[in-house]
Every structure is written in C-alpha cells, then in structure tokens.
PDB file of N, CA and C in Angstrom:
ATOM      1  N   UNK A   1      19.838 -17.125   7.370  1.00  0.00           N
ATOM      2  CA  UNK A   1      18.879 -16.578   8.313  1.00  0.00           C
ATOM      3  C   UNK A   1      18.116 -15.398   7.708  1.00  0.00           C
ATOM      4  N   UNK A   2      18.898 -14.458   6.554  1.00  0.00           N
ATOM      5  CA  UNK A   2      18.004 -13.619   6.323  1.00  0.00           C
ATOM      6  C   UNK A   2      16.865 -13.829   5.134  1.00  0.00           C
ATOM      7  N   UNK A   3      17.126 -15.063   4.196  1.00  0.00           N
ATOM      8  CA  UNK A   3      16.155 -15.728   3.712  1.00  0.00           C
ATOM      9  C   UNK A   3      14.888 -16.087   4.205  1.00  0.00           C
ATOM     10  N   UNK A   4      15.138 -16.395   6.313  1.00  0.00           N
ATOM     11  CA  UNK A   4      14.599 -17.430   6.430  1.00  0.00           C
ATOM     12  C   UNK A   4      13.387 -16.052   6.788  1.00  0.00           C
ATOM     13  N   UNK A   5      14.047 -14.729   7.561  1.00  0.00           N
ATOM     14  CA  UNK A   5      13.075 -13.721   8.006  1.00  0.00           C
ATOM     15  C   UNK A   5      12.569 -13.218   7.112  1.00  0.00           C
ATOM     16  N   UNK A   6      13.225 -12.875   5.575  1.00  0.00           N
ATOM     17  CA  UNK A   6      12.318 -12.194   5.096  1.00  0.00           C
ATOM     18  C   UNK A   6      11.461 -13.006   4.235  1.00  0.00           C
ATOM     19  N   UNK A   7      11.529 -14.276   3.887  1.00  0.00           N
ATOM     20  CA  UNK A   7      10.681 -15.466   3.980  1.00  0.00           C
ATOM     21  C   UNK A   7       9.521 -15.291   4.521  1.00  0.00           C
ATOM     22  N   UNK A   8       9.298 -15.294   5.781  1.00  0.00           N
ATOM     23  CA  UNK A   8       8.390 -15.148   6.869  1.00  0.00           C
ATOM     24  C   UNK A   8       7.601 -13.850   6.766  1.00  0.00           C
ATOM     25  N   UNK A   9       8.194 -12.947   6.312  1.00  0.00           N
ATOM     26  CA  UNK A   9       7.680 -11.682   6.647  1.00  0.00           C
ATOM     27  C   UNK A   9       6.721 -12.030   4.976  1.00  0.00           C
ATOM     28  N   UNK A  10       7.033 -12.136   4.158  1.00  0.00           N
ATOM     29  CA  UNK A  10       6.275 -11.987   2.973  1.00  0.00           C
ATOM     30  C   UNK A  10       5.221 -13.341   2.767  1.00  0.00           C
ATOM     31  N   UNK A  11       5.560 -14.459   3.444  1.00  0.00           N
ATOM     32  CA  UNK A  11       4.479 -15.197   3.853  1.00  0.00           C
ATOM     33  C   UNK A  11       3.435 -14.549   4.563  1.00  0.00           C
ATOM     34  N   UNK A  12       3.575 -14.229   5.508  1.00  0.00           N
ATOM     35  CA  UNK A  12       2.940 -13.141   6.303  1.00  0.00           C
ATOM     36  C   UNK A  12       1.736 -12.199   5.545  1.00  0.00           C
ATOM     37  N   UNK A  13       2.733 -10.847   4.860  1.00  0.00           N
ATOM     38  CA  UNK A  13       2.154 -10.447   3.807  1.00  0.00           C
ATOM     39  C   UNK A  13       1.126 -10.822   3.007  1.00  0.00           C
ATOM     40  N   UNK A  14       1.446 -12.726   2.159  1.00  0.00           N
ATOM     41  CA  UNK A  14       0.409 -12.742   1.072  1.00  0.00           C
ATOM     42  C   UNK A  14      -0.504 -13.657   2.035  1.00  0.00           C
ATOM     43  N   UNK A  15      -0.614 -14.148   3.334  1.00  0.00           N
ATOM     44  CA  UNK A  15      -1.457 -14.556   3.912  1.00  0.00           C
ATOM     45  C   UNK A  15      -2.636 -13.967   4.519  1.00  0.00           C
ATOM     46  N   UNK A  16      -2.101 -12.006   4.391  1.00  0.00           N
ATOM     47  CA  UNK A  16      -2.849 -10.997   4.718  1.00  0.00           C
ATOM     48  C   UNK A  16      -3.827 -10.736   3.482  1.00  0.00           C
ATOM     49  N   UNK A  17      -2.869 -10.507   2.194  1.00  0.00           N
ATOM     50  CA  UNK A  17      -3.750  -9.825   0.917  1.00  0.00           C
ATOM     51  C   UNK A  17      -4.719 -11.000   0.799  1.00  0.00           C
ATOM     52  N   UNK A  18      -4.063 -12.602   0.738  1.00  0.00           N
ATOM     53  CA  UNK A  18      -5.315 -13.443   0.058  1.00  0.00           C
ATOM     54  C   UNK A  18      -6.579 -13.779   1.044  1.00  0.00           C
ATOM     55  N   UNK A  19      -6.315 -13.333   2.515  1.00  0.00           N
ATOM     56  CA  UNK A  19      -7.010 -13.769   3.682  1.00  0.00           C
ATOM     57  C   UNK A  19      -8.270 -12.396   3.374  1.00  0.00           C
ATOM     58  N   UNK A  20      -8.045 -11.149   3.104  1.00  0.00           N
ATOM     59  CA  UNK A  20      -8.829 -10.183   3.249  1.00  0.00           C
ATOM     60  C   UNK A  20      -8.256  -9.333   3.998  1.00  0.00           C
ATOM     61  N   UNK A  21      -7.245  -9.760   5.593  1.00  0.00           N
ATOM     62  CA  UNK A  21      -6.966  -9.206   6.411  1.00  0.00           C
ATOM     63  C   UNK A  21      -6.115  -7.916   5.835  1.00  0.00           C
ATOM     64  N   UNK A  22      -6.060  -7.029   7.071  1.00  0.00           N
ATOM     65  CA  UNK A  22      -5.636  -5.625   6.758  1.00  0.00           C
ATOM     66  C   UNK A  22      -4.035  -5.936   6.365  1.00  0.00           C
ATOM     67  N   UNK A  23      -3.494  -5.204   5.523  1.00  0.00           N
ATOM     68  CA  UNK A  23      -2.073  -4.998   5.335  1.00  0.00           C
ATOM     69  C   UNK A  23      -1.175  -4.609   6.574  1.00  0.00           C
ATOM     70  N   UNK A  24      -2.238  -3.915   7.372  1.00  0.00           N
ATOM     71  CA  UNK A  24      -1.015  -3.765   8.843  1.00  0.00           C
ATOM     72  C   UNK A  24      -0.524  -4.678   9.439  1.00  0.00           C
ATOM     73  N   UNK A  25      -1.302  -5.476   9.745  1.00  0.00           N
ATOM     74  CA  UNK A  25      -1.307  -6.595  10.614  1.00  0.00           C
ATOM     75  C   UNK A  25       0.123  -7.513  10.110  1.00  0.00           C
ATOM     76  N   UNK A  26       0.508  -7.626   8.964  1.00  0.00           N
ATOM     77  CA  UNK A  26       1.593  -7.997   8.308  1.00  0.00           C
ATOM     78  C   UNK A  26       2.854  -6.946   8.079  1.00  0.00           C
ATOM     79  N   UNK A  27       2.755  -5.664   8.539  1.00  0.00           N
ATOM     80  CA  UNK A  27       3.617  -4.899   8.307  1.00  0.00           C
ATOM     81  C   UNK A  27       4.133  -4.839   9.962  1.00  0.00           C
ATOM     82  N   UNK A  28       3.215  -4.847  10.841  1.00  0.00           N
ATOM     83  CA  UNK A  28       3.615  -5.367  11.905  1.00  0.00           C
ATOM     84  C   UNK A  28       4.012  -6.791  12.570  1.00  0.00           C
ATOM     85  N   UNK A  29       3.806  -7.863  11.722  1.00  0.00           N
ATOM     86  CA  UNK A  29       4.624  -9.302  11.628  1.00  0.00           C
ATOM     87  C   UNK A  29       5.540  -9.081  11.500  1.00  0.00           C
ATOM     88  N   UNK A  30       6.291  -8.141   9.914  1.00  0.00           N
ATOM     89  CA  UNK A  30       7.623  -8.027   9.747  1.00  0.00           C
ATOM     90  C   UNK A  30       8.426  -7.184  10.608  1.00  0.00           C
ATOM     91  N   UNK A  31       7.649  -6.163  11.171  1.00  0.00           N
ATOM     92  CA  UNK A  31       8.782  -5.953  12.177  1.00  0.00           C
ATOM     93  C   UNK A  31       9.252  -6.661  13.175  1.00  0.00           C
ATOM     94  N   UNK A  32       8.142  -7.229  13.661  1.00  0.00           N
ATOM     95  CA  UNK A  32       8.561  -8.098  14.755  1.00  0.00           C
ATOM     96  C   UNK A  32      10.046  -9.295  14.216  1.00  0.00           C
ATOM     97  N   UNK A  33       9.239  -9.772  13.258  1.00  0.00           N
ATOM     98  CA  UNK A  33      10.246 -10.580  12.401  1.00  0.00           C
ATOM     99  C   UNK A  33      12.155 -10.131  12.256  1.00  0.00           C
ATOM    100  N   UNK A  34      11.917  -8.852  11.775  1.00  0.00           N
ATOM    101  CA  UNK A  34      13.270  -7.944  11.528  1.00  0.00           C
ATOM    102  C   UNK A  34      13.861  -7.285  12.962  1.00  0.00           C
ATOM    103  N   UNK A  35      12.735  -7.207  13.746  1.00  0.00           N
ATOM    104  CA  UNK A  35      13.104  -6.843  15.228  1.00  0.00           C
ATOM    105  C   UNK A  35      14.253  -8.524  16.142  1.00  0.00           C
ATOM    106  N   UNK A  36      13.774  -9.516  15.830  1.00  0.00           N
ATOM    107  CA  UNK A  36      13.838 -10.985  16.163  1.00  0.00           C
ATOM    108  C   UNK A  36      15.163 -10.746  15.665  1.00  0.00           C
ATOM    109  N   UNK A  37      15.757 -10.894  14.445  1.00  0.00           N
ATOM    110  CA  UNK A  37      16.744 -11.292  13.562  1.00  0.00           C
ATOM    111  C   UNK A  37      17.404 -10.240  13.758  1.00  0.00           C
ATOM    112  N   UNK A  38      17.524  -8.660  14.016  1.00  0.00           N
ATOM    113  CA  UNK A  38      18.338  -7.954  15.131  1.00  0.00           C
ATOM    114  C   UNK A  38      18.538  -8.586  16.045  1.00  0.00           C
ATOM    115  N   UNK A  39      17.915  -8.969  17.189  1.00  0.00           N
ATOM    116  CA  UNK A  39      18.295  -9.644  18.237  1.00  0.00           C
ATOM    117  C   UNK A  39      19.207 -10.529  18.258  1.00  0.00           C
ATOM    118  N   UNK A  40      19.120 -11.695  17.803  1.00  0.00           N
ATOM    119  CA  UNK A  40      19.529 -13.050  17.183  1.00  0.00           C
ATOM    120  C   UNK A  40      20.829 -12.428  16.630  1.00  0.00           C
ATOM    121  N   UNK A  41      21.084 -11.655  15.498  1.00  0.00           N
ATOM    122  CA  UNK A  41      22.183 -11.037  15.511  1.00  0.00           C
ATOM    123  C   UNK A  41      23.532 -10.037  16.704  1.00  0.00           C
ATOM    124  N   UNK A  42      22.882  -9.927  17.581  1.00  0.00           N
ATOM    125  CA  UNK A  42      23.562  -9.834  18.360  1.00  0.00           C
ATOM    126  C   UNK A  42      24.016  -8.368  19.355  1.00  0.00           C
ATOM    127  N   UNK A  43      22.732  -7.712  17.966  1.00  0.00           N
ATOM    128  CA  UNK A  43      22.956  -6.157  18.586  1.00  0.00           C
ATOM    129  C   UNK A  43      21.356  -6.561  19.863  1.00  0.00           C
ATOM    130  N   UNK A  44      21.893  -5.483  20.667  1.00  0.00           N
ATOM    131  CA  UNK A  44      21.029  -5.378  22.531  1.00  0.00           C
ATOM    132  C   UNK A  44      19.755  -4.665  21.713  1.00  0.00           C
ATOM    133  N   UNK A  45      18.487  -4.498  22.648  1.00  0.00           N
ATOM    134  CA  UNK A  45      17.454  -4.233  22.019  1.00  0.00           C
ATOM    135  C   UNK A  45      17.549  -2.527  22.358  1.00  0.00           C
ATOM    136  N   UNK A  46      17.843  -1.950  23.107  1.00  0.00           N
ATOM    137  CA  UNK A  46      18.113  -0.640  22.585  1.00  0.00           C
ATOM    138  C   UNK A  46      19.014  -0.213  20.912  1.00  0.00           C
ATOM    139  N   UNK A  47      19.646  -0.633  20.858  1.00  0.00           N
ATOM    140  CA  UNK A  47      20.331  -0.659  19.908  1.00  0.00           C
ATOM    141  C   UNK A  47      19.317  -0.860  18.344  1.00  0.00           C
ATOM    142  N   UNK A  48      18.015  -2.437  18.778  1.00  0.00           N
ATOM    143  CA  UNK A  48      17.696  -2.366  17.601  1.00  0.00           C
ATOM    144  C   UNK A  48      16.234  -1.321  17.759  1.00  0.00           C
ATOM    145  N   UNK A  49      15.895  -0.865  18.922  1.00  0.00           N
ATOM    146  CA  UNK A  49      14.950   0.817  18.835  1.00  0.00           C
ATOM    147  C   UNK A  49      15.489   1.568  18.218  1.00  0.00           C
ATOM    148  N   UNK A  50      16.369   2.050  18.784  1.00  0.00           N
ATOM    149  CA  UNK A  50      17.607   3.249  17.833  1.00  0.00           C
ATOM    150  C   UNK A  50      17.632   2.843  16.363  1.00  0.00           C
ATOM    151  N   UNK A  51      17.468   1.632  16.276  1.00  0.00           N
ATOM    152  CA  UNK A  51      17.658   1.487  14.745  1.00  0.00           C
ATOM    153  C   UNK A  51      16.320   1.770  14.281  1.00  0.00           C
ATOM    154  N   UNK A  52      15.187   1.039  14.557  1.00  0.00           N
ATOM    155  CA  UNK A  52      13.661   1.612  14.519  1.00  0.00           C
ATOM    156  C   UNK A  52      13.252   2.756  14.517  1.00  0.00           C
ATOM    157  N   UNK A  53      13.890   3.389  15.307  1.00  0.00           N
ATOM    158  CA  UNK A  53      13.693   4.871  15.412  1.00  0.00           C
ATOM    159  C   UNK A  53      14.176   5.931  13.959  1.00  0.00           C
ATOM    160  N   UNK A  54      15.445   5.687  13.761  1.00  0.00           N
ATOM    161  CA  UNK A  54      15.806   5.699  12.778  1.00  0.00           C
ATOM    162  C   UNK A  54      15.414   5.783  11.677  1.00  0.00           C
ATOM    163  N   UNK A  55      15.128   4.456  11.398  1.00  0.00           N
ATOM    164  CA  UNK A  55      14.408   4.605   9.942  1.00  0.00           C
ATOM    165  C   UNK A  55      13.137   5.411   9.704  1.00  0.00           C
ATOM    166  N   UNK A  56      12.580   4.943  11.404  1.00  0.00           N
ATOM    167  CA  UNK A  56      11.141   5.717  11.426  1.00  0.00           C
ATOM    168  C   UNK A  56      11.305   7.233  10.633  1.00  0.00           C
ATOM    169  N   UNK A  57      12.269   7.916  11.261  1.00  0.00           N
ATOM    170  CA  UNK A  57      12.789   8.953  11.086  1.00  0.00           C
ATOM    171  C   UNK A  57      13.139   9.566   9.344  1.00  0.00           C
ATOM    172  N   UNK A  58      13.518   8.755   8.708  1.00  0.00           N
ATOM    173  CA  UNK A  58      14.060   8.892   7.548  1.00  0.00           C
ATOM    174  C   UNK A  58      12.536   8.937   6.828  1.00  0.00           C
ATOM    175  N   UNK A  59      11.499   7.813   6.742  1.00  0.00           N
ATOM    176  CA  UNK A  59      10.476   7.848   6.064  1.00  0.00           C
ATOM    177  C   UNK A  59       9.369   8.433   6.679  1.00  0.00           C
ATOM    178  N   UNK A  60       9.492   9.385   7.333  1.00  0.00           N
ATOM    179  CA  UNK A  60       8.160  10.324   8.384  1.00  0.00           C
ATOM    180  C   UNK A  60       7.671  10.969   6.974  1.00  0.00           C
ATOM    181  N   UNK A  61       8.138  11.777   6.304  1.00  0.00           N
ATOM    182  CA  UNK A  61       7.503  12.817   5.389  1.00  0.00           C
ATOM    183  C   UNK A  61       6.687  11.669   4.556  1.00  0.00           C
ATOM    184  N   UNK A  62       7.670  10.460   3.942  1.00  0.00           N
ATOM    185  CA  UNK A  62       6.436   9.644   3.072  1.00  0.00           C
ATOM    186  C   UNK A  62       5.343   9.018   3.884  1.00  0.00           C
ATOM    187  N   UNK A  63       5.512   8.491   5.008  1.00  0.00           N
ATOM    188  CA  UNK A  63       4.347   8.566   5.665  1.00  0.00           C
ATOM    189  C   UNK A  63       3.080   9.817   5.948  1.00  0.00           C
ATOM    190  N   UNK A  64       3.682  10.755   6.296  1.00  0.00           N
ATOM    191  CA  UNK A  64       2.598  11.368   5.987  1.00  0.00           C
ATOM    192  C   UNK A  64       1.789  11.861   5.059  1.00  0.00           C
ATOM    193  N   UNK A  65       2.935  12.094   4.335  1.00  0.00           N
ATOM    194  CA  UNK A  65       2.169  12.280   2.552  1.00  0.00           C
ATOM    195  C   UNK A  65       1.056  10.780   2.382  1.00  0.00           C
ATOM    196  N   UNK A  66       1.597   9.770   2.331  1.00  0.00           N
ATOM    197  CA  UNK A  66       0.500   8.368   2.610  1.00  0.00           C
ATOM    198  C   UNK A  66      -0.779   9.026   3.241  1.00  0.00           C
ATOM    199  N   UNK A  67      -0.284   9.070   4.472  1.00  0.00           N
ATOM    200  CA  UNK A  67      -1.749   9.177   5.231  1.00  0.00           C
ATOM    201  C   UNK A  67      -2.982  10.562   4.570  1.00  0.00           C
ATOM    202  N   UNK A  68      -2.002  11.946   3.855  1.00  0.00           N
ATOM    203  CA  UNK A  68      -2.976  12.715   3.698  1.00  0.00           C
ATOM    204  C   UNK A  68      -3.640  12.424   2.657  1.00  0.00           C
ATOM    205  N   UNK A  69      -3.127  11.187   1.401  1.00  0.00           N
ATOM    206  CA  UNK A  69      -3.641  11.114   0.123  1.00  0.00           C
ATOM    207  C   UNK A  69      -4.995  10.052   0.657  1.00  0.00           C
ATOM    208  N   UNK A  70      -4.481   9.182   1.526  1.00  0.00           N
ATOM    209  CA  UNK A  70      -5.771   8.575   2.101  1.00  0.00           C
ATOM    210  C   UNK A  70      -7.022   9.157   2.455  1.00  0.00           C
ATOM    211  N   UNK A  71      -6.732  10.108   3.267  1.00  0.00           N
ATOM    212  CA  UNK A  71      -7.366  10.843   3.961  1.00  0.00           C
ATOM    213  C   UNK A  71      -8.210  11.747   2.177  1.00  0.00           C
ATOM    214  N   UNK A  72      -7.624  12.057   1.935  1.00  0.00           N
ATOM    215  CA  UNK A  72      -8.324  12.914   1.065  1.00  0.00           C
ATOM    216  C   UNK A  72      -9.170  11.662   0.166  1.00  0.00           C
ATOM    217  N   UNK A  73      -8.749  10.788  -0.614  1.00  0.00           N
ATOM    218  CA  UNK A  73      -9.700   9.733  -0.995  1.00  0.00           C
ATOM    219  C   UNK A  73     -10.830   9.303  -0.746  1.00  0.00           C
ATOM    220  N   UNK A  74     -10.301   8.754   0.661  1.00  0.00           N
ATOM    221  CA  UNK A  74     -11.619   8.812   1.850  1.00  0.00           C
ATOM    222  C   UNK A  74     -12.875   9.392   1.695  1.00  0.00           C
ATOM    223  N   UNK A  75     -12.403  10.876   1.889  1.00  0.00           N
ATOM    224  CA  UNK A  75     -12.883  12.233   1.862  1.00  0.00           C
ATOM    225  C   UNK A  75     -13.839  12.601   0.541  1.00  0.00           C
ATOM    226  N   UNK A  76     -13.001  11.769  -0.669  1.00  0.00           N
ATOM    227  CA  UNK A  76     -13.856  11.907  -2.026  1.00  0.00           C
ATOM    228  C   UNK A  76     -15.106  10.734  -1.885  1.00  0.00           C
ATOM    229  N   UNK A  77     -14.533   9.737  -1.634  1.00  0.00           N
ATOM    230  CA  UNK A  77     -15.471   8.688  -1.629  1.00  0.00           C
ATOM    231  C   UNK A  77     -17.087   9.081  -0.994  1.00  0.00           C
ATOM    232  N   UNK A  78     -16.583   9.296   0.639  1.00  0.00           N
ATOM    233  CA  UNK A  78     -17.667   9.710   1.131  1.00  0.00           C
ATOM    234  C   UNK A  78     -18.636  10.706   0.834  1.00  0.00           C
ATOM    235  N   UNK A  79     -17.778  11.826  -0.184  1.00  0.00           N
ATOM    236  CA  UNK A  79     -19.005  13.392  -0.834  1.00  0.00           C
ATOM    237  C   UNK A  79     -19.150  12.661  -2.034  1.00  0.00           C
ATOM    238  N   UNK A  80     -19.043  11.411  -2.569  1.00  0.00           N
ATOM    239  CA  UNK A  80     -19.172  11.495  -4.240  1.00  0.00           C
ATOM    240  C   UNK A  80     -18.793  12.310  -5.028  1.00  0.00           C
ATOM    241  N   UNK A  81     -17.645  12.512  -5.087  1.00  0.00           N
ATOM    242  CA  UNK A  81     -17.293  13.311  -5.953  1.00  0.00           C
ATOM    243  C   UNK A  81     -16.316  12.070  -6.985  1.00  0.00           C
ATOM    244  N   UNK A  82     -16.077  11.178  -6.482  1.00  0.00           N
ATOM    245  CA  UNK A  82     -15.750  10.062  -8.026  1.00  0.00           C
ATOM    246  C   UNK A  82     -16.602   9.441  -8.840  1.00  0.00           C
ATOM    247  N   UNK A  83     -17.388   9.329  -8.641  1.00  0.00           N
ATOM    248  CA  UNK A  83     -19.039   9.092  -9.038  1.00  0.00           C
ATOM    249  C   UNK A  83     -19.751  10.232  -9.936  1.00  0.00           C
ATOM    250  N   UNK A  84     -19.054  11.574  -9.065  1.00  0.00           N
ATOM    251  CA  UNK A  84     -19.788  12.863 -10.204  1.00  0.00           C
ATOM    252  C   UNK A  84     -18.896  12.738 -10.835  1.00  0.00           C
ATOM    253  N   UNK A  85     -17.742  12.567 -10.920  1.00  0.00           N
ATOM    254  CA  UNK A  85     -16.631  12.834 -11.990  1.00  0.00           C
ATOM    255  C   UNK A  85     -16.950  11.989 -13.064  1.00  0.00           C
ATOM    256  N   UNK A  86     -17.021  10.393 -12.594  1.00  0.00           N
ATOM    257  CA  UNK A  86     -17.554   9.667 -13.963  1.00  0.00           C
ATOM    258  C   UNK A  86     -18.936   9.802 -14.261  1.00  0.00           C
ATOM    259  N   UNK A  87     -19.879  10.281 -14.412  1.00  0.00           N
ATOM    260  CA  UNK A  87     -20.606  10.698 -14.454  1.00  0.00           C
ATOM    261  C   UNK A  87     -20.778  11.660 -15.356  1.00  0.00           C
ATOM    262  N   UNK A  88     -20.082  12.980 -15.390  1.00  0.00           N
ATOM    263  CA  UNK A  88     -20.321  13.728 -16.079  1.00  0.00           C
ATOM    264  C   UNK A  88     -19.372  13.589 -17.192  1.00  0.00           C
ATOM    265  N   UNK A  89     -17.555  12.713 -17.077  1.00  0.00           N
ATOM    266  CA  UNK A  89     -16.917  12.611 -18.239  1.00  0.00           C
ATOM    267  C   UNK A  89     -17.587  11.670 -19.313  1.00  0.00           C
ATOM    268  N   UNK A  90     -18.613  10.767 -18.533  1.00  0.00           N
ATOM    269  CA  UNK A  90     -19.603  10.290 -19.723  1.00  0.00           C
ATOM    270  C   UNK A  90     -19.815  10.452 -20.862  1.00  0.00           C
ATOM    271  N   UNK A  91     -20.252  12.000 -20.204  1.00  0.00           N
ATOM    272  CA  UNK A  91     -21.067  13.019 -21.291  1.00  0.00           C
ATOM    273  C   UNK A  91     -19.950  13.190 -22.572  1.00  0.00           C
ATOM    274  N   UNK A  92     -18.575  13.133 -22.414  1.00  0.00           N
ATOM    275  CA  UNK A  92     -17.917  13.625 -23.439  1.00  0.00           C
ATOM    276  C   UNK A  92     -17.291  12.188 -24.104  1.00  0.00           C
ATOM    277  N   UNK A  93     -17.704  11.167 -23.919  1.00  0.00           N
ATOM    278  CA  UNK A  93     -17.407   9.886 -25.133  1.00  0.00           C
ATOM    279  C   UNK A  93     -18.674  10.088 -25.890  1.00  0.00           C
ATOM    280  N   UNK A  94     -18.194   9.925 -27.055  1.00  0.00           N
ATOM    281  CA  UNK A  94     -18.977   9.764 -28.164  1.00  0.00           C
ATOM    282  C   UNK A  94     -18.764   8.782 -28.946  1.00  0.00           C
ATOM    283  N   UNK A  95     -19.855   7.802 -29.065  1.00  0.00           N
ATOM    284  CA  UNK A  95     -19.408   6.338 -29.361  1.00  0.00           C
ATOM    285  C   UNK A  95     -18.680   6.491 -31.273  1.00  0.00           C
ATOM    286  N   UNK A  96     -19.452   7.657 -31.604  1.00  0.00           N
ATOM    287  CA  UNK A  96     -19.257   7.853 -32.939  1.00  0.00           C
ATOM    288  C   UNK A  96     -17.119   8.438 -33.320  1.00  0.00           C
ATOM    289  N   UNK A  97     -16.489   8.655 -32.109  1.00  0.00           N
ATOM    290  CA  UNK A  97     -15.351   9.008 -32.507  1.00  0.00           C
ATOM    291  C   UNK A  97     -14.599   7.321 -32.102  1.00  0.00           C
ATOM    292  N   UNK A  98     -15.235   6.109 -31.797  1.00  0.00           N
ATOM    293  CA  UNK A  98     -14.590   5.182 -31.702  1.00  0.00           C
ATOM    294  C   UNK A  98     -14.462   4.372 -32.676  1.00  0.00           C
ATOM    295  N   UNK A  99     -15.223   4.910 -33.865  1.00  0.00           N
ATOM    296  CA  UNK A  99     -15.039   4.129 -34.754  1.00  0.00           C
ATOM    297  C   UNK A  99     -14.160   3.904 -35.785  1.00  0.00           C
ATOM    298  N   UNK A 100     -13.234   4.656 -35.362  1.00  0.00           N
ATOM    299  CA  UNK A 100     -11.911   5.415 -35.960  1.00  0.00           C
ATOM    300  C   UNK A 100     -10.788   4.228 -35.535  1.00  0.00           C
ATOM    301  N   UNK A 101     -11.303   3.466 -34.673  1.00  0.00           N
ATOM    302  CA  UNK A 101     -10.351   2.091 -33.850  1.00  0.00           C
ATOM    303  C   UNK A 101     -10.811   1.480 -34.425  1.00  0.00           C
ATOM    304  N   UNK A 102     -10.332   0.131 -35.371  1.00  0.00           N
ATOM    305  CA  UNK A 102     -10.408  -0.469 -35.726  1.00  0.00           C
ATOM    306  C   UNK A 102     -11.359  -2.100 -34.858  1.00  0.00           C
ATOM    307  N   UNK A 103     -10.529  -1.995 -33.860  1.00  0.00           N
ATOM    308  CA  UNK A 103     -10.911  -2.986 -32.440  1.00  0.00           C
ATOM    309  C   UNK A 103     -12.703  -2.742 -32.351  1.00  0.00           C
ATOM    310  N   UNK A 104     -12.767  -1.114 -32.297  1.00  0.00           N
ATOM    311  CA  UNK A 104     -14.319  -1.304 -31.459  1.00  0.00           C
ATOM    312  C   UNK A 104     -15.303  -1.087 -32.910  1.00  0.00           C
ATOM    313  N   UNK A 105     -14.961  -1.361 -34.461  1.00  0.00           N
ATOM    314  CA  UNK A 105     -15.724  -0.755 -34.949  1.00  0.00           C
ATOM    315  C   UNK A 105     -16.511  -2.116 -35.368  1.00  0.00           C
ATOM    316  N   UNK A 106     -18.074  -2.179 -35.727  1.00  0.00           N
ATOM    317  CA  UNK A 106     -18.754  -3.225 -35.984  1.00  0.00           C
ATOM    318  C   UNK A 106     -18.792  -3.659 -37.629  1.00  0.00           C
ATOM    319  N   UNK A 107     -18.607  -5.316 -37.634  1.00  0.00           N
ATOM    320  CA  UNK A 107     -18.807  -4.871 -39.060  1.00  0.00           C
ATOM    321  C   UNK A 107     -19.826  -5.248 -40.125  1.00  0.00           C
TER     322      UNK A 107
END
C-alpha cells in the first residue's frame, strides 16, 4: 500500500511538471494521498491532523526561508536587477583571456 500512495503522489507530481501545471496542485494531491493511507491505516482523522500539524510544525522555519528567497527573486526580476548584473559582468570577459582554453581557441 505504501508503494501504491507514494506511486500516486509522484505520478501526480510529474503530471504537474510535464503538464505546465503549478507544483502545488501536486503537493496538495500528496497530501491528500498520505492523508487517505493514514486513514486506511487505521489511525482516526484527528490523530492524522495532529500528525499534519506536526510536521507542519517541524518545517515552518524552511518554509519561510522558501517563501522569503522567492519573494526576494520576484523582487529582482521585477527592478531588473538580473539583467543589470549580466549586463555589466559582460564588461569583464575578455574574449582574449579564453584563449588560454584549449576548447574555445580557433585554429
């Protein structure tokens, strides 16, 4: 049985990445999925909240760390500031120190 859920849950998953669809939408399949197979196992559904809760609990700080690196990305994207960055590190390749690589030199 636990083949068969976490089976499901990662079907789920690559039906999200290859579909386009959002990654949540599959992170919320698997719970439901892992919520089901608690049940089915035999613990009462308070029991599998408390357990939800739980874990929730344990990974709060990496979640939020997640959400602020997003947030700040976001944040770059929208001022261009990854765009000025490549942009100006441009300026410091010099095609003349690549020729020192064997790979990029012409012959």
């Amino acid at each position: 049985m636990e083949f068969i859920t976490l089976g499901l849950f990662l079907a789920g998953l690559g039906f999200c990445i290859f579909s386009g669809i959002q990654v949540l939408y599959a992170l919320v399949f698997g719970l439901v999925c892992f919520s089901g197979y608690c049940l089915i196992r035999g613990y009462s559904v308070r029991e599998t909240l408390a357990m939800l809760l739980e874990g929730m609990g344990k990974v709060s700080n990496i979640l939020i760390i997640f959400i602020l690196i997003g947030s700040l990305t976001a944040l770059w994207r929208i001022c261009g500031t990854i765009p000025f960055i490549l942009y100006h590190a441009m300026g410091f390749i010099n095609p003349r120190f690549l020729c020192c690589v064997p790979f990029f030199c012409a012959p």
